[in-house]
C-alpha atoms as a PDB file:
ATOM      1  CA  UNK A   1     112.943 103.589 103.835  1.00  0.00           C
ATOM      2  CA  UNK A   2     114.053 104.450 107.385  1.00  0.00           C
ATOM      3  CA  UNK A   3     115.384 101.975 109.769  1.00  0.00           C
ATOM      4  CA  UNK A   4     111.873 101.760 111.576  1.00  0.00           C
ATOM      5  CA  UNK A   5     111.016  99.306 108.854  1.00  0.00           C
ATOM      6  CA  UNK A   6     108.657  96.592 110.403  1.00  0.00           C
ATOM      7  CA  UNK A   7     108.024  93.074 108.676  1.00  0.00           C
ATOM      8  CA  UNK A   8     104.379  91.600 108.062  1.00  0.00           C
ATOM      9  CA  UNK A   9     104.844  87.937 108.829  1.00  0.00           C
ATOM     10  CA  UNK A  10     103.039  85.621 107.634  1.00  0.00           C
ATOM     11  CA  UNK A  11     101.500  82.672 109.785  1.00  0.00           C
ATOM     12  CA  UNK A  12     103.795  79.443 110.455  1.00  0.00           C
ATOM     13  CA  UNK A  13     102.486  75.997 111.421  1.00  0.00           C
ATOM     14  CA  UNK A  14     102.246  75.860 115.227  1.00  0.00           C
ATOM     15  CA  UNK A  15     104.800  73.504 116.958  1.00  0.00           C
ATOM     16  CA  UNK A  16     102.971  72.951 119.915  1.00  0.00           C
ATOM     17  CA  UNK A  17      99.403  73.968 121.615  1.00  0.00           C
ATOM     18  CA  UNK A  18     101.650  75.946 123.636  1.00  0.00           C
ATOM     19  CA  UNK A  19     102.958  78.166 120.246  1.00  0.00           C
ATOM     20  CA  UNK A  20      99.273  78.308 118.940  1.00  0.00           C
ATOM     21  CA  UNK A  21      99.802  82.259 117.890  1.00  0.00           C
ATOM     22  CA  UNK A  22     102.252  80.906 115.753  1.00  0.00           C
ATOM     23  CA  UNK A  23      99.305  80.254 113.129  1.00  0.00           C
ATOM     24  CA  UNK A  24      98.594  84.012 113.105  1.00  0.00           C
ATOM     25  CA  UNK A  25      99.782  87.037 111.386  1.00  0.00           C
ATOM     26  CA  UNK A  26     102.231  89.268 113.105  1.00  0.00           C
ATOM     27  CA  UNK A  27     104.372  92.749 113.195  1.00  0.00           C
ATOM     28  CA  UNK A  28     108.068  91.931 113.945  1.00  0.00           C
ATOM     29  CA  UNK A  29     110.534  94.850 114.163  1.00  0.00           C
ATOM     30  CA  UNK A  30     114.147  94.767 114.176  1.00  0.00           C
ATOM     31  CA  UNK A  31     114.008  93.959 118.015  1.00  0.00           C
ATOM     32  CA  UNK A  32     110.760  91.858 118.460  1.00  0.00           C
ATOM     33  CA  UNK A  33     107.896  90.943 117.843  1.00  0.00           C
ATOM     34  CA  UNK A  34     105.819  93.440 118.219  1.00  0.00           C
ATOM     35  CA  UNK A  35     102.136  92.419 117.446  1.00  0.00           C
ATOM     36  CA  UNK A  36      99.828  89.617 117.027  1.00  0.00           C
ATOM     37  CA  UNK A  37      96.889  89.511 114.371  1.00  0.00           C
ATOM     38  CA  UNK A  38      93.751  88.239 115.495  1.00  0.00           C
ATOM     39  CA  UNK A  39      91.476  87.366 112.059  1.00  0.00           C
ATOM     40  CA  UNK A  40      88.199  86.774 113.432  1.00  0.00           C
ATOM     41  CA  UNK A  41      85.128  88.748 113.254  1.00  0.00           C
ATOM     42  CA  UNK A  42      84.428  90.451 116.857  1.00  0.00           C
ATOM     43  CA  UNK A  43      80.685  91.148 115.390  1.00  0.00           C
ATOM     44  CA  UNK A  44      79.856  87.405 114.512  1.00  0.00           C
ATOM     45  CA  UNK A  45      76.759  86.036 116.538  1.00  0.00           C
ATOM     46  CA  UNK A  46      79.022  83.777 118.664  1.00  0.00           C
ATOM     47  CA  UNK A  47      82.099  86.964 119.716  1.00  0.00           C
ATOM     48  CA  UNK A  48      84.975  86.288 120.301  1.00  0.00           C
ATOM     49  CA  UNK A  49      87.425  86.373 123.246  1.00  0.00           C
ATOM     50  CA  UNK A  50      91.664  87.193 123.332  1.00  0.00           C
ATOM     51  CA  UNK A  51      93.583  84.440 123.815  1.00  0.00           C
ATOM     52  CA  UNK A  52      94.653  83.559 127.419  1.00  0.00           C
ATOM     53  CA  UNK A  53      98.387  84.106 126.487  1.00  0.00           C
ATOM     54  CA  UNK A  54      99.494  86.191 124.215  1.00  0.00           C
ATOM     55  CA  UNK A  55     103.093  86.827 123.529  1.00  0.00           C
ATOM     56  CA  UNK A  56     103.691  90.151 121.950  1.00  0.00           C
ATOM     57  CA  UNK A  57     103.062  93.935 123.146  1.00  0.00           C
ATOM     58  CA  UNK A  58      99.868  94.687 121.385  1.00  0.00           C
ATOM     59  CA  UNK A  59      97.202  92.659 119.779  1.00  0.00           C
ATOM     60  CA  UNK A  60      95.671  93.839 116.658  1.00  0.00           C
ATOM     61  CA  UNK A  61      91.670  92.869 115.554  1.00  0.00           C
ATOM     62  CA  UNK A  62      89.867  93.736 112.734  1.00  0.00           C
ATOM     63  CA  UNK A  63      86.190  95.845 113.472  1.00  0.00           C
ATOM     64  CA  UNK A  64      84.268  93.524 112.446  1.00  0.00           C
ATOM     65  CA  UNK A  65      80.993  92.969 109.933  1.00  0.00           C
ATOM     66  CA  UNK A  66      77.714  92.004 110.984  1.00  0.00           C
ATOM     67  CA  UNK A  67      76.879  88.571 109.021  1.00  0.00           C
ATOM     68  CA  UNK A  68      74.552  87.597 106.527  1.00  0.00           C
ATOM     69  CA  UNK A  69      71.954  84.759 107.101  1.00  0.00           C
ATOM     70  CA  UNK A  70      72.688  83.111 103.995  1.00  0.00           C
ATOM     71  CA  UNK A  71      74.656  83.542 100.956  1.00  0.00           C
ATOM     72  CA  UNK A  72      71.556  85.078  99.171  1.00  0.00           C
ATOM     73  CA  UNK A  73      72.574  88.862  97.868  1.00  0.00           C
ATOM     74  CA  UNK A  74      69.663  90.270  99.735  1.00  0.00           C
ATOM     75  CA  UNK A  75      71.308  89.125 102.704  1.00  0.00           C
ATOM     76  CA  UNK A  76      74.560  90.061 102.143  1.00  0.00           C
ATOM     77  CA  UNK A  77      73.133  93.643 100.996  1.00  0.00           C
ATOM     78  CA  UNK A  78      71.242  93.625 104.349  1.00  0.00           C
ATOM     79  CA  UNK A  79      73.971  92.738 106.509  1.00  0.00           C
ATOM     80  CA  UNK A  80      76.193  95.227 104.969  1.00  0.00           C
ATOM     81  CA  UNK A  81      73.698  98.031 105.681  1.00  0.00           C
ATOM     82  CA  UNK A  82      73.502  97.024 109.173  1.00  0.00           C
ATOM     83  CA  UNK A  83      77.072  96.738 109.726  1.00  0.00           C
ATOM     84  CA  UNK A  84      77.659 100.746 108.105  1.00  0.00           C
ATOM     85  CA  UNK A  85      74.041 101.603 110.002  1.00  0.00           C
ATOM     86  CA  UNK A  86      73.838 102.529 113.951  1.00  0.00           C
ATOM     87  CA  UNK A  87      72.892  99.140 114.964  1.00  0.00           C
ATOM     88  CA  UNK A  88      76.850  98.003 113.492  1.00  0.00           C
ATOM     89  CA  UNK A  89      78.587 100.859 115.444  1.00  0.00           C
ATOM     90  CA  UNK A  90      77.118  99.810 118.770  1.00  0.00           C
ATOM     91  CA  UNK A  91      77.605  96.327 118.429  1.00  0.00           C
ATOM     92  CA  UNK A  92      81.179  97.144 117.506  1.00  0.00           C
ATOM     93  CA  UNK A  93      81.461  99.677 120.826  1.00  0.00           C
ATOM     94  CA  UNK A  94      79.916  97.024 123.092  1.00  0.00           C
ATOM     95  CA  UNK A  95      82.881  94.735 121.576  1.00  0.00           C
ATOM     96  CA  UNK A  96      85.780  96.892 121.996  1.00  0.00           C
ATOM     97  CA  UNK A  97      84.979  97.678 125.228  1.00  0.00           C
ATOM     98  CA  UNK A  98      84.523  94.056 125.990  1.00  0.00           C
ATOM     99  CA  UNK A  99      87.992  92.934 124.389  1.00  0.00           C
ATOM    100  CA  UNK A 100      90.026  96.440 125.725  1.00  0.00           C
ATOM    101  CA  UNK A 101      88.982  95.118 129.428  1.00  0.00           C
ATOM    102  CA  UNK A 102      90.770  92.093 128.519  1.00  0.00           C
ATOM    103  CA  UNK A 103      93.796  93.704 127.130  1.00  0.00           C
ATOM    104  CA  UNK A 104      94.119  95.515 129.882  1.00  0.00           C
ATOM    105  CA  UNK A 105      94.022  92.370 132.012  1.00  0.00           C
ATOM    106  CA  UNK A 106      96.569  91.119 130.310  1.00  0.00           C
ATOM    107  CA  UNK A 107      98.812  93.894 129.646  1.00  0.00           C
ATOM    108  CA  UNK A 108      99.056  94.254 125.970  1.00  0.00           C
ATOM    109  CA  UNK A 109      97.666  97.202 123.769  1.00  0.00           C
ATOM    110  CA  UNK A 110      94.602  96.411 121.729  1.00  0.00           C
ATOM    111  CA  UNK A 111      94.679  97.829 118.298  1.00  0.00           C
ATOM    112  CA  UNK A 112      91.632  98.032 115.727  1.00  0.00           C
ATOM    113  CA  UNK A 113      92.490  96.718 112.032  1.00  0.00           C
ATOM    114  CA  UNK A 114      90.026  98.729 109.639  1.00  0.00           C
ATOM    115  CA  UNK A 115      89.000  97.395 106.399  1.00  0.00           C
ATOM    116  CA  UNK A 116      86.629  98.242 103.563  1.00  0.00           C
ATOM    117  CA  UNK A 117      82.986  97.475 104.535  1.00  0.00           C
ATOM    118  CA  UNK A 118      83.954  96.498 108.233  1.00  0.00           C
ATOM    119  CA  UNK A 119      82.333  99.144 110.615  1.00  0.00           C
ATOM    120  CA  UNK A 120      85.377 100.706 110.769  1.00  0.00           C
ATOM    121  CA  UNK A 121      86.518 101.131 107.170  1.00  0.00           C
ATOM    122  CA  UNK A 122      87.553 104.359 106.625  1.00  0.00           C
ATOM    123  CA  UNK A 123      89.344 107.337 107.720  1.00  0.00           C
ATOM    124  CA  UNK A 124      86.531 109.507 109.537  1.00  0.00           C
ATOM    125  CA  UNK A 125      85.559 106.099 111.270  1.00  0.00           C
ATOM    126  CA  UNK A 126      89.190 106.173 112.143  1.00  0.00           C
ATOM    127  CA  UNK A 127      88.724 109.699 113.546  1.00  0.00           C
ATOM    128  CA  UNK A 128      85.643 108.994 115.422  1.00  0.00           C
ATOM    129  CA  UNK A 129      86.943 106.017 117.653  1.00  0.00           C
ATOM    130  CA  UNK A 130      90.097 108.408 118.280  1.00  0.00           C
ATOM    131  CA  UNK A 131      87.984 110.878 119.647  1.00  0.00           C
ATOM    132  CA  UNK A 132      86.023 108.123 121.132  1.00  0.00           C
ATOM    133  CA  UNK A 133      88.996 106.116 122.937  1.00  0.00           C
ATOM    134  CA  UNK A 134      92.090 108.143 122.832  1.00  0.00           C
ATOM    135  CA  UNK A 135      93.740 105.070 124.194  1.00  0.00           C
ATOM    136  CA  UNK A 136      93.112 103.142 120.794  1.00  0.00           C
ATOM    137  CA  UNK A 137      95.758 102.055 118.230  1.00  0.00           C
ATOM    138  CA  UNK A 138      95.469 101.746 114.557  1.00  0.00           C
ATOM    139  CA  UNK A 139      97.118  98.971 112.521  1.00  0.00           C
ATOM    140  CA  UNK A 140      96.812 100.825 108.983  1.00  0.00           C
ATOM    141  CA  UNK A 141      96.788  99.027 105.910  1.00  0.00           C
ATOM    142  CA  UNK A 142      95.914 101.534 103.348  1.00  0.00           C
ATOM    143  CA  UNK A 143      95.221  98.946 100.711  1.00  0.00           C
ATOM    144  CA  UNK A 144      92.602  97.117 102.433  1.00  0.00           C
ATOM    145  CA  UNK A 145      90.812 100.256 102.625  1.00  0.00           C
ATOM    146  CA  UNK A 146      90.745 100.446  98.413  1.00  0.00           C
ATOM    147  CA  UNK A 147      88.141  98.245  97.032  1.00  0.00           C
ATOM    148  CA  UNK A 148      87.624  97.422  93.726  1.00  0.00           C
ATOM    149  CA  UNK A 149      85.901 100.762  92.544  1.00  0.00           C
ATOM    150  CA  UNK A 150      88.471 102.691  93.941  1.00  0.00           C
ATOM    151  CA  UNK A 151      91.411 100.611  92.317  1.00  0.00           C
ATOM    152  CA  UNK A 152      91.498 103.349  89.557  1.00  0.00           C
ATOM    153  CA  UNK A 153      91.630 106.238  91.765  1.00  0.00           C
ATOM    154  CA  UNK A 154      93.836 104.953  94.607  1.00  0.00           C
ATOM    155  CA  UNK A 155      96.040 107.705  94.397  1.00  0.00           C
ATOM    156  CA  UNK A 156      93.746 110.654  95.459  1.00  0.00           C
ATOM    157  CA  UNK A 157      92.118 107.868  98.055  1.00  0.00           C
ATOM    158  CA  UNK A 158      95.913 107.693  99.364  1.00  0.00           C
ATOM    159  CA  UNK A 159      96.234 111.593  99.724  1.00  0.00           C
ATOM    160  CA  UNK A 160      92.738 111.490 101.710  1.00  0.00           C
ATOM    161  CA  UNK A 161      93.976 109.232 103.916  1.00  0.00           C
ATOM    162  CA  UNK A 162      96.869 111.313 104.587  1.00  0.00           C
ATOM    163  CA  UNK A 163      95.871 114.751 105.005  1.00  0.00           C
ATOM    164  CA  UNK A 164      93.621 113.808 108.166  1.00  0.00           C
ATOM    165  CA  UNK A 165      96.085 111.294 110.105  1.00  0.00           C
ATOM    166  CA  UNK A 166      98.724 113.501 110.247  1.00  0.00           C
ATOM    167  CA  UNK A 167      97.404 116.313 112.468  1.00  0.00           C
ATOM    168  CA  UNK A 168      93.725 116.560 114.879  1.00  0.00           C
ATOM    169  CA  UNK A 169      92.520 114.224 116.725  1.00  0.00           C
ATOM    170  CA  UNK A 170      93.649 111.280 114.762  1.00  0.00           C
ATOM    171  CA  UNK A 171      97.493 112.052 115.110  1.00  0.00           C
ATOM    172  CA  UNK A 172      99.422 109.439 117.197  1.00  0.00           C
ATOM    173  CA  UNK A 173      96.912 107.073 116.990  1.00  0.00           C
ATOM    174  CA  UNK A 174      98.108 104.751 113.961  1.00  0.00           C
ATOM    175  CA  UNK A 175     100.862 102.394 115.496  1.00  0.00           C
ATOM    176  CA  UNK A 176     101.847 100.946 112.349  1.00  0.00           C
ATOM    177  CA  UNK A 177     101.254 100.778 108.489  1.00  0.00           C
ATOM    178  CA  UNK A 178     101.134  98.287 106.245  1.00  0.00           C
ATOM    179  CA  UNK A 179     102.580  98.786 102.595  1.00  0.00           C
ATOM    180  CA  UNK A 180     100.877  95.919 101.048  1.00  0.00           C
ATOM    181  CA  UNK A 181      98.748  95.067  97.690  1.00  0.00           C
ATOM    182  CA  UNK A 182      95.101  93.778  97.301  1.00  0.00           C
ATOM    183  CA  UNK A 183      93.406  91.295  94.781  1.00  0.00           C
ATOM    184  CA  UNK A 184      90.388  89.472  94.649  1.00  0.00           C
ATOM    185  CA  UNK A 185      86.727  90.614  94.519  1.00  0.00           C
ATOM    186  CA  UNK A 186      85.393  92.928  97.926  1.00  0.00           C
ATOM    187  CA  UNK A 187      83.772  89.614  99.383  1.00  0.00           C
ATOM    188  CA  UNK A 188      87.112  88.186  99.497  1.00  0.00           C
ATOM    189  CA  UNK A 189      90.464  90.597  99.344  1.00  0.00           C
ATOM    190  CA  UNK A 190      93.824  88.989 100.074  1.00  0.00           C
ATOM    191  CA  UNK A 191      96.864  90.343 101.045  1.00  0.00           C
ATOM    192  CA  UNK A 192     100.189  90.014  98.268  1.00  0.00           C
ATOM    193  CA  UNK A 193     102.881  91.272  97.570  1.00  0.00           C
ATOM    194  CA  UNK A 194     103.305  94.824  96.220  1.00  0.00           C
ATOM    195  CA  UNK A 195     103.698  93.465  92.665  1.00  0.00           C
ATOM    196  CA  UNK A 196     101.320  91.004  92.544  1.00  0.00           C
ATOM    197  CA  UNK A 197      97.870  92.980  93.290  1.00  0.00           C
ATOM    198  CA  UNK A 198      95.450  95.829  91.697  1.00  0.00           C
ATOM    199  CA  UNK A 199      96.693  98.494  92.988  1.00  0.00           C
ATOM    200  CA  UNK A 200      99.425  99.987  90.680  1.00  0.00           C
ATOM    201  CA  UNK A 201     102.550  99.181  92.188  1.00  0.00           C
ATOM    202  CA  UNK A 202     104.177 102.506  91.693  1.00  0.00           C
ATOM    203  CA  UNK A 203     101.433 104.097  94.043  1.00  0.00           C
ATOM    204  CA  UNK A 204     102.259 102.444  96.721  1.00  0.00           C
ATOM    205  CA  UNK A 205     106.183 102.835  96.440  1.00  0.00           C
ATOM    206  CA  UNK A 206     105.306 106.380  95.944  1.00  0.00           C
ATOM    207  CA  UNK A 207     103.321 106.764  98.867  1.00  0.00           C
ATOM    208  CA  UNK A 208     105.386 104.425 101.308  1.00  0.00           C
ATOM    209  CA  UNK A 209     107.495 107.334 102.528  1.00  0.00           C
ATOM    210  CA  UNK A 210     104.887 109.484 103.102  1.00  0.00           C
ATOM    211  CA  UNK A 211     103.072 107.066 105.183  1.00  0.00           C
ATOM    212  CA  UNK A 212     106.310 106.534 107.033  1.00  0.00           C
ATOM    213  CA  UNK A 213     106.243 109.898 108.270  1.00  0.00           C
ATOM    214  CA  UNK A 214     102.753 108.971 110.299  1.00  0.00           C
ATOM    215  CA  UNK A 215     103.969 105.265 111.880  1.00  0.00           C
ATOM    216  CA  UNK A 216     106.638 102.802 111.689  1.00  0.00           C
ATOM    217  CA  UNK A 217     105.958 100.571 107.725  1.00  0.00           C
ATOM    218  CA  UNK A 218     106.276  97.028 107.669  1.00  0.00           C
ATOM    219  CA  UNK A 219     105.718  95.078 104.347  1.00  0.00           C
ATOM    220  CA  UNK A 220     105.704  91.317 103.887  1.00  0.00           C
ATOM    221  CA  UNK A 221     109.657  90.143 103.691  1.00  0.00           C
ATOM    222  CA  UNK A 222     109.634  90.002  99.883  1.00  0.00           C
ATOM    223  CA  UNK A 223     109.194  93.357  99.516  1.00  0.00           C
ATOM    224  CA  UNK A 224     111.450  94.459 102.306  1.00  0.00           C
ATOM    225  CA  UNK A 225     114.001  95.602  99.468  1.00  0.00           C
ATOM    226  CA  UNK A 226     111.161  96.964  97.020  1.00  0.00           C
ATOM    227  CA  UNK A 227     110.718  99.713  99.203  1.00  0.00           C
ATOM    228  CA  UNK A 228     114.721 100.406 100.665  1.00  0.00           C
END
């Protein structure tokens, strides 16, 4: 892997009100950090607002889901259609606009964290808010795209993220990418290590390089010499 190599760190306890980002996710490069993960929901009923200090050069936030009323799997079916429906994509513009004004207040880059069965959980979604906000950034984690049906076929999925990120309207627009695995069922993924997940391990070495050529790659610090 090239020198550009990024690290996905995990969060630490916080020492102090004062070092409360501490408890959060972040993208550290050989010379900084470089971004902050916020892991909240920017479509729950309540919203959710950037923290009044923020420490590193970009912020990155998921798309966000609309929630189910209960646990009941009606619900949760509902709520998913929603959230992939028109009603889901405007409540997700009227939040990015609301959180890029307060990026921009306070200087740092806002970037948009897509994952399976958030609004934004796939590549043409991708496309669309590039075309949408050419100012947007992309943290790309290609497993958390994969869910559990796809597992088997992660490969080809790989190859269609590719093919469209590296040239139109999407080019330039990922910041970063993620080489990490996946596990658990698609109510609940978790990050791991490249060894420990379902996708086959040998895919994602494989395809580590090639996604290198889009953005700088960080993994999590065990895997740092899995992919050198």
């Amino acid at each position: 892997m090239p020198n550009r190599a990024w690290t996905l760190a995990p969060p630490q306890p916080a020492t102090s009100p004062c070092h409360a980002d501490a408890e959060r996710w972040h993208l550290v490069s050989p010379d900084r950090a470089e971004a902050v993960l916020l892991e909240t929901n920017p479509l729950a009923e309540h919203g959710v607002a950037l923290p009044a200090s923020i420490s590193t050069p970009a912020l990155v936030v998921r798309s966000g889901r609309l929630e189910p009323e209960s646990g009941d799997e009606t619900d949760r079916a509902d709520a998913a259609r929603r959230t992939w429906s028109g009603e889901g994509r405007e409540r997700f513009d009227a939040a990015w606009a609301a959180l890029s004004a307060q990026a921009e207040a306070r200087g740092v880059e806002l970037w948009v964290h897509p994952i399976a069965g958030d609004v934004l959980g796939d590549i043409p979604a991708i496309r669309g808010l590039a075309q949408g906000s050419p100012a947007a950034g992309v943290f790309l984690e290609p497993a958390a795209l994969i869910t559990r049906s796809m597992v088997a076929e992660a490969e080809d999925h790989f190859v269609r993220m590719l093919d469209p990120l590296s040239a139109g309207s999407a080019s330039g627009v990922v910041r970063a990418v993620a080489i990490t695995n996946i596990a658990g069922n698609d109510l609940e993924r978790t990050r791991v290590p490249i060894d420990e997940g379902d996708i086959d391990p040998a895919v994602l070495r494989a395809f580590a390089s090639r996604f290198a050529a889009i953005a700088p790659v960080c993994t999590l610090a065990c895997d740092a010499g899995v992919l050198a």
